[in-house]
C-alpha atoms as a PDB file:
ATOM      1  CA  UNK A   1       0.000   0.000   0.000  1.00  0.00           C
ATOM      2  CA  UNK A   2       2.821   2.209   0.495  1.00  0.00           C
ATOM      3  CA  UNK A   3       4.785   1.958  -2.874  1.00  0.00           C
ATOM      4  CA  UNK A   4       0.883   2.594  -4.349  1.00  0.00           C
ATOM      5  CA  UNK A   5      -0.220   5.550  -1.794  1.00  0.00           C
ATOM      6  CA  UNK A   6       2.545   7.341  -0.846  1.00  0.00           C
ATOM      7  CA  UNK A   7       5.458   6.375  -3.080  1.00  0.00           C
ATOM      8  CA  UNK A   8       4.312   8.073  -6.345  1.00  0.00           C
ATOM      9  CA  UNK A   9       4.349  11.187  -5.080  1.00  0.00           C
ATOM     10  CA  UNK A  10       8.179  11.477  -3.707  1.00  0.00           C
ATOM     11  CA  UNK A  11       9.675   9.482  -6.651  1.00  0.00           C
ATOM     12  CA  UNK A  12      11.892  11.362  -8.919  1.00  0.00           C
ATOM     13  CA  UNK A  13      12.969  11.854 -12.386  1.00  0.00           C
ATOM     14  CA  UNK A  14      10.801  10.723 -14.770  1.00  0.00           C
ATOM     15  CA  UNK A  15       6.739  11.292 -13.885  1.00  0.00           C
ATOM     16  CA  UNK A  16       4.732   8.252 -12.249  1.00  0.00           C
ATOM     17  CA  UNK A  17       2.170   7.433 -14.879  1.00  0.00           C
ATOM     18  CA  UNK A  18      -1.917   7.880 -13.879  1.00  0.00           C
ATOM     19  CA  UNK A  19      -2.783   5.036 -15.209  1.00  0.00           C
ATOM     20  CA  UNK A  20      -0.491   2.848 -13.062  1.00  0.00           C
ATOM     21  CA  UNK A  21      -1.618   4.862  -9.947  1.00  0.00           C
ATOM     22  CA  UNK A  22      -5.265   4.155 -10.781  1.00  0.00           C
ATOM     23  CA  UNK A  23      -4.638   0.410 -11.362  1.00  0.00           C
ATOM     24  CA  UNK A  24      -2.335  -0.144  -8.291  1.00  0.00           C
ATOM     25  CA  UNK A  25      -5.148   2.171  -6.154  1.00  0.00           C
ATOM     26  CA  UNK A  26      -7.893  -0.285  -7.823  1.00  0.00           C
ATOM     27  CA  UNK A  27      -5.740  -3.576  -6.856  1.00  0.00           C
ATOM     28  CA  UNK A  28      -4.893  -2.584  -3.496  1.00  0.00           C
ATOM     29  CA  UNK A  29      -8.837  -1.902  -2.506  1.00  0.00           C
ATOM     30  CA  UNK A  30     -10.001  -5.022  -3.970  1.00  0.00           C
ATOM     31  CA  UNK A  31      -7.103  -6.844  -2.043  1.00  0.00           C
ATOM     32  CA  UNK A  32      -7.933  -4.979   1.299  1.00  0.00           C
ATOM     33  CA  UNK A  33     -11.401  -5.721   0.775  1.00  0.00           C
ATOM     34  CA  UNK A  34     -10.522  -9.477   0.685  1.00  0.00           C
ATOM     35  CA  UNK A  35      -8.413  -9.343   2.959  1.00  0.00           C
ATOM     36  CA  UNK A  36     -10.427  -7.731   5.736  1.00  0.00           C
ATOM     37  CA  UNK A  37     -13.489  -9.431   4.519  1.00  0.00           C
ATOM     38  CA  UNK A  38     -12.103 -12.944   5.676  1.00  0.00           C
ATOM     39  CA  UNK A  39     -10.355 -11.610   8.765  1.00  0.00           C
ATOM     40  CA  UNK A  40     -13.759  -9.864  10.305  1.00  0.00           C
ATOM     41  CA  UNK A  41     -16.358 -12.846   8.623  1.00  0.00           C
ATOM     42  CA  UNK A  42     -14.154 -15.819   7.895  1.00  0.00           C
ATOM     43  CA  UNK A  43     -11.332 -15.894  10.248  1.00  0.00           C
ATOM     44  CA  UNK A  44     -11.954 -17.764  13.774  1.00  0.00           C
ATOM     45  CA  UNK A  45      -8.608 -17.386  15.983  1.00  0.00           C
ATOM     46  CA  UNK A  46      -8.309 -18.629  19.482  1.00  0.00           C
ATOM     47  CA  UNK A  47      -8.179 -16.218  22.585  1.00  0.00           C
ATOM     48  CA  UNK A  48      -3.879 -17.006  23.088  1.00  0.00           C
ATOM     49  CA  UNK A  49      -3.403 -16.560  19.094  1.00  0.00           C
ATOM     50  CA  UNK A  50      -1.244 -13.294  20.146  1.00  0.00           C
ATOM     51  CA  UNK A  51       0.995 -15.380  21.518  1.00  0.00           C
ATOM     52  CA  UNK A  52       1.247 -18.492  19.247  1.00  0.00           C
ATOM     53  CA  UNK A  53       4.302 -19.055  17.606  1.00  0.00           C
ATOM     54  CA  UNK A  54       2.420 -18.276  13.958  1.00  0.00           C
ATOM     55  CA  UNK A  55       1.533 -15.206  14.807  1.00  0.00           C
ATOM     56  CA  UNK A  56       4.261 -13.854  16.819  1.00  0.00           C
ATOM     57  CA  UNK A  57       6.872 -14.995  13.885  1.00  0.00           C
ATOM     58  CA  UNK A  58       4.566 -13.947  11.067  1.00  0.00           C
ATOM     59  CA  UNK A  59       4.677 -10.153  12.929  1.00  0.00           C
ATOM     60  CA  UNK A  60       8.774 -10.170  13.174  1.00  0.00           C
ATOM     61  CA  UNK A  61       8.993 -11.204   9.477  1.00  0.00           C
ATOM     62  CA  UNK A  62       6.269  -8.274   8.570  1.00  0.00           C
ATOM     63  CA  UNK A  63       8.120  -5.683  10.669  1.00  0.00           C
ATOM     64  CA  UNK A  64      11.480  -6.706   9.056  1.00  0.00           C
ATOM     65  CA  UNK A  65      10.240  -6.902   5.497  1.00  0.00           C
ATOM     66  CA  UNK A  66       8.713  -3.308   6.144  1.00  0.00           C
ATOM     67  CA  UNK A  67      11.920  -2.256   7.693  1.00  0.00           C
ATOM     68  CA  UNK A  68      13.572  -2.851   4.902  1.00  0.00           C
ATOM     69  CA  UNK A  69      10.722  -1.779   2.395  1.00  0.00           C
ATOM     70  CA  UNK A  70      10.947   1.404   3.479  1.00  0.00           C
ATOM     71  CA  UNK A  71      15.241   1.692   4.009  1.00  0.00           C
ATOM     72  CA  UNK A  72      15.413   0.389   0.456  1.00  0.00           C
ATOM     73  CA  UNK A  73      12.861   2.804  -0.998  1.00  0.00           C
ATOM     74  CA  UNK A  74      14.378   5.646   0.172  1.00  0.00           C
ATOM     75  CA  UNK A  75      18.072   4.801  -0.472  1.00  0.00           C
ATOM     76  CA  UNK A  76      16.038   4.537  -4.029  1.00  0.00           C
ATOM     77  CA  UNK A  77      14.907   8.351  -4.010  1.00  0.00           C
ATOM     78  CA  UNK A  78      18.181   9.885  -2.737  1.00  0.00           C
ATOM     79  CA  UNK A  79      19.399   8.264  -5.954  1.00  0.00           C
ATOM     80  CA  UNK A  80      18.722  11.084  -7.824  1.00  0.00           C
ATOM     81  CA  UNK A  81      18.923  15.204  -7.519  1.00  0.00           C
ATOM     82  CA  UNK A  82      15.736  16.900  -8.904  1.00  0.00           C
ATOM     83  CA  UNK A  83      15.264  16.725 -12.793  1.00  0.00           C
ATOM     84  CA  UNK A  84      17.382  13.659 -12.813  1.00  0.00           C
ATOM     85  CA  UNK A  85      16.270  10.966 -15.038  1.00  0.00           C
ATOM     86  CA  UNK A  86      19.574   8.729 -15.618  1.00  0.00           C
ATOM     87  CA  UNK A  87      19.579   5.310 -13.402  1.00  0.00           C
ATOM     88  CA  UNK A  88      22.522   5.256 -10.887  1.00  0.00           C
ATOM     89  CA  UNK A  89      23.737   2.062  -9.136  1.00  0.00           C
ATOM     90  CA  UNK A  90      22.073   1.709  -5.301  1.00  0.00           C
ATOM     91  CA  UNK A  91      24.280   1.287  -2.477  1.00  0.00           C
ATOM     92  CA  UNK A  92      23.931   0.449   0.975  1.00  0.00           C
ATOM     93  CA  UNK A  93      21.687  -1.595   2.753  1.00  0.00           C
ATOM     94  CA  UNK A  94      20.585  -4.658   1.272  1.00  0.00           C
ATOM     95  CA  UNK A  95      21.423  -3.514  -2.342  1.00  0.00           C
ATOM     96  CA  UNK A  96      25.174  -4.336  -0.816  1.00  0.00           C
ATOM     97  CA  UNK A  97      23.764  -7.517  -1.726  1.00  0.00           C
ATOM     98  CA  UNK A  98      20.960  -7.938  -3.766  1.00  0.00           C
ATOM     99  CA  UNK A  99      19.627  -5.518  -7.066  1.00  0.00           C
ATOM    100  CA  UNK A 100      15.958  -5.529  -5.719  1.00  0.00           C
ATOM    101  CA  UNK A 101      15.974  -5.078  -2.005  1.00  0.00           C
ATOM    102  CA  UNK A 102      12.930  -3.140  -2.296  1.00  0.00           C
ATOM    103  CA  UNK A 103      11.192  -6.543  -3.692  1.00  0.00           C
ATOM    104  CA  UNK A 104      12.594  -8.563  -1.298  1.00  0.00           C
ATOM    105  CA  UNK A 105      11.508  -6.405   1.506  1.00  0.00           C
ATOM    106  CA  UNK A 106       7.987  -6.599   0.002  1.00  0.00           C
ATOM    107  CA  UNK A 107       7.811  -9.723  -0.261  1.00  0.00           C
ATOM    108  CA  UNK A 108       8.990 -10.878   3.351  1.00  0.00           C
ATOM    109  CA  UNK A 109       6.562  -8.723   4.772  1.00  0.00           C
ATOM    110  CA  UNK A 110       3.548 -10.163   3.182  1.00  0.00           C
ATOM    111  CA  UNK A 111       4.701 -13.822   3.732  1.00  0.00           C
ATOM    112  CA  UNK A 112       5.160 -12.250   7.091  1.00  0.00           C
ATOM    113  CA  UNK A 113       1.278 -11.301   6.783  1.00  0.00           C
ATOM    114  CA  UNK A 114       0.168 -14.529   5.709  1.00  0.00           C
ATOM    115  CA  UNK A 115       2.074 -16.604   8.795  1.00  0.00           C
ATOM    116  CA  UNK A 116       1.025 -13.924  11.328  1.00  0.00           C
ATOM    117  CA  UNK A 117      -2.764 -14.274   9.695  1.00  0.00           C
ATOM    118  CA  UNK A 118      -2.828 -17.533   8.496  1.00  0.00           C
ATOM    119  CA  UNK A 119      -5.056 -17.317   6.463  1.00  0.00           C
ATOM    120  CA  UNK A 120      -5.312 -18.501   2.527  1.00  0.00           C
ATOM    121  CA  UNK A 121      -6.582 -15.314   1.071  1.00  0.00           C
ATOM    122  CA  UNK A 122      -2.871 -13.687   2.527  1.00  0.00           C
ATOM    123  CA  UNK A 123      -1.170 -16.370   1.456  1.00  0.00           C
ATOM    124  CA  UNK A 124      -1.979 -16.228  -2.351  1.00  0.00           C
ATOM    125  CA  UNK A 125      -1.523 -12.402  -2.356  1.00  0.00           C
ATOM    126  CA  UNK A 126       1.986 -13.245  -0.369  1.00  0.00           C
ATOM    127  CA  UNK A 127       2.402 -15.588  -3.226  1.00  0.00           C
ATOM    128  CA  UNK A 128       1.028 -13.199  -5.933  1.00  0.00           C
ATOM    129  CA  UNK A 129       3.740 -10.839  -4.731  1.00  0.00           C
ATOM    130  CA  UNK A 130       6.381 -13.339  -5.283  1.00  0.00           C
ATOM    131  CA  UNK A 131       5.364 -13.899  -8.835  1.00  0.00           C
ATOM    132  CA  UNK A 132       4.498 -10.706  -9.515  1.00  0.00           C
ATOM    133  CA  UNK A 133       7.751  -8.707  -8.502  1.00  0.00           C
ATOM    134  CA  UNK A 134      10.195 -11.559  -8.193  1.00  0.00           C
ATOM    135  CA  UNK A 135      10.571 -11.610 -12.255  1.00  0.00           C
ATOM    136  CA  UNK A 136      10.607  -7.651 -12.255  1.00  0.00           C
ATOM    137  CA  UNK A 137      13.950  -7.954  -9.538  1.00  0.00           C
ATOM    138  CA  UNK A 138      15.772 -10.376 -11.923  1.00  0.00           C
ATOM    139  CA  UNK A 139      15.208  -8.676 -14.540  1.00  0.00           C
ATOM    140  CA  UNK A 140      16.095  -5.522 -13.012  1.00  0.00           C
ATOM    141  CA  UNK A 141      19.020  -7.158 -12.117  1.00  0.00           C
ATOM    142  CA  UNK A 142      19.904  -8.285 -15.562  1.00  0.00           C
ATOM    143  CA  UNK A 143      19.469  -4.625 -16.534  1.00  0.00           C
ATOM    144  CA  UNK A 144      22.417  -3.372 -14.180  1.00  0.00           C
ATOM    145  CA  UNK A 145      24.629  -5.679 -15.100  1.00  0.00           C
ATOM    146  CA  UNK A 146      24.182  -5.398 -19.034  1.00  0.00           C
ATOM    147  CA  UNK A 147      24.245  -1.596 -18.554  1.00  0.00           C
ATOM    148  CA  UNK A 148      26.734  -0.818 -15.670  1.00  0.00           C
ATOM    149  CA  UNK A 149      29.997  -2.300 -16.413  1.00  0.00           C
ATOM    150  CA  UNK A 150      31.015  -1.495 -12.707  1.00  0.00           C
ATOM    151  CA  UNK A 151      28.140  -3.811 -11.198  1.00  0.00           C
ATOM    152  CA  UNK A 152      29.082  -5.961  -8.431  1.00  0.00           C
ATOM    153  CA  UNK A 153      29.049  -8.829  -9.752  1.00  0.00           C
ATOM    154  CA  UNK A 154      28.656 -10.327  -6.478  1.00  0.00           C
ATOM    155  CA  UNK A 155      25.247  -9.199  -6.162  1.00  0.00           C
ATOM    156  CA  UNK A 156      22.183 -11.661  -6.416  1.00  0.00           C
ATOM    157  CA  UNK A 157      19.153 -10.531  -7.886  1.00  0.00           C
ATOM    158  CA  UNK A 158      16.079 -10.995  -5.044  1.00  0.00           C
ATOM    159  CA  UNK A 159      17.556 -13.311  -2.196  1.00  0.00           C
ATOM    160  CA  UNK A 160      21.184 -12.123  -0.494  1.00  0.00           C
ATOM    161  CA  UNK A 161      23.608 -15.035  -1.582  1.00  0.00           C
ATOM    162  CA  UNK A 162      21.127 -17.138  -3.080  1.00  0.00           C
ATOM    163  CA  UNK A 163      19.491 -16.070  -6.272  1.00  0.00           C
END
């Protein structure tokens, strides 16, 4: 909800387009709907669930994915000065070792959702994440080091020292 609310409007360079506003704004309601729809009607948890290993696990992995959602996206905007529109390399963080940290942020904090819900509507948007922005990460990745002839070419693509 961030990168669709918020992040649009501190991004620069070249302008965020309407249309992907509208359909990310559209996405993210019908997903909350869902989502909240089986939570308040669906969604029977017992009176301890706070403190079952599911949930309390599922929270840590949200509040670290958003942690670094949020570190990664801004190391992202300081990228560029004003009127910029030319892609720099990002450093620090976990771009030290992966192209899309942002992504991988993302995407550990809704698998951290689904745990800490456990429910099957968060779990296929955790998963619809992964397939959705997974490919975009590689083949962001793939850009940088076809374009950047400095790239570390240490760096992974979505999951530090794995892929």
């Amino acid at each position: 909800y961030l990168r669709t609310f918020i992040y649009p409007f501190f991004t620069r360079g070249r302008p965020f387009p309407l249309q992907l506003l509208f359909f990310g704004m559209l996405f993210c309601i019908y997903n909350g709907f869902l989502q909240g729809y089986y939570l308040i009607y669906c969604a029977e948890y017992p009176n301890n669930w706070c403190t079952d290993i599911r949930f309390t696990s599922g929270l840590l992995l949200f509040l670290l994915g958003m942690g670094i959602n949020i570190h990664s996206d801004l190391l992202l905007r300081q990228l560029r000065k004003p009127g910029e529109v030319t892609y720099k390399i990002p450093q620090g963080g976990l771009f030290t070792y992966v192209s899309g940290a942002n992504y991988f942020g993302e995407i550990v904090e809704w698998f951290g959702f689904a745990i800490a819900t456990w429910s099957l509507p968060a779990f296929a948007f955790a998963f619809f994440t992964l397939c959705c922005i997974g490919p975009r990460a590689y083949h962001h990745h793939r850009y940088y080091l076809k374009t950047f002839t400095d790239y570390p070419k240490s760096r992974k693509a979505l999951i530090p020292f794995v892929f």
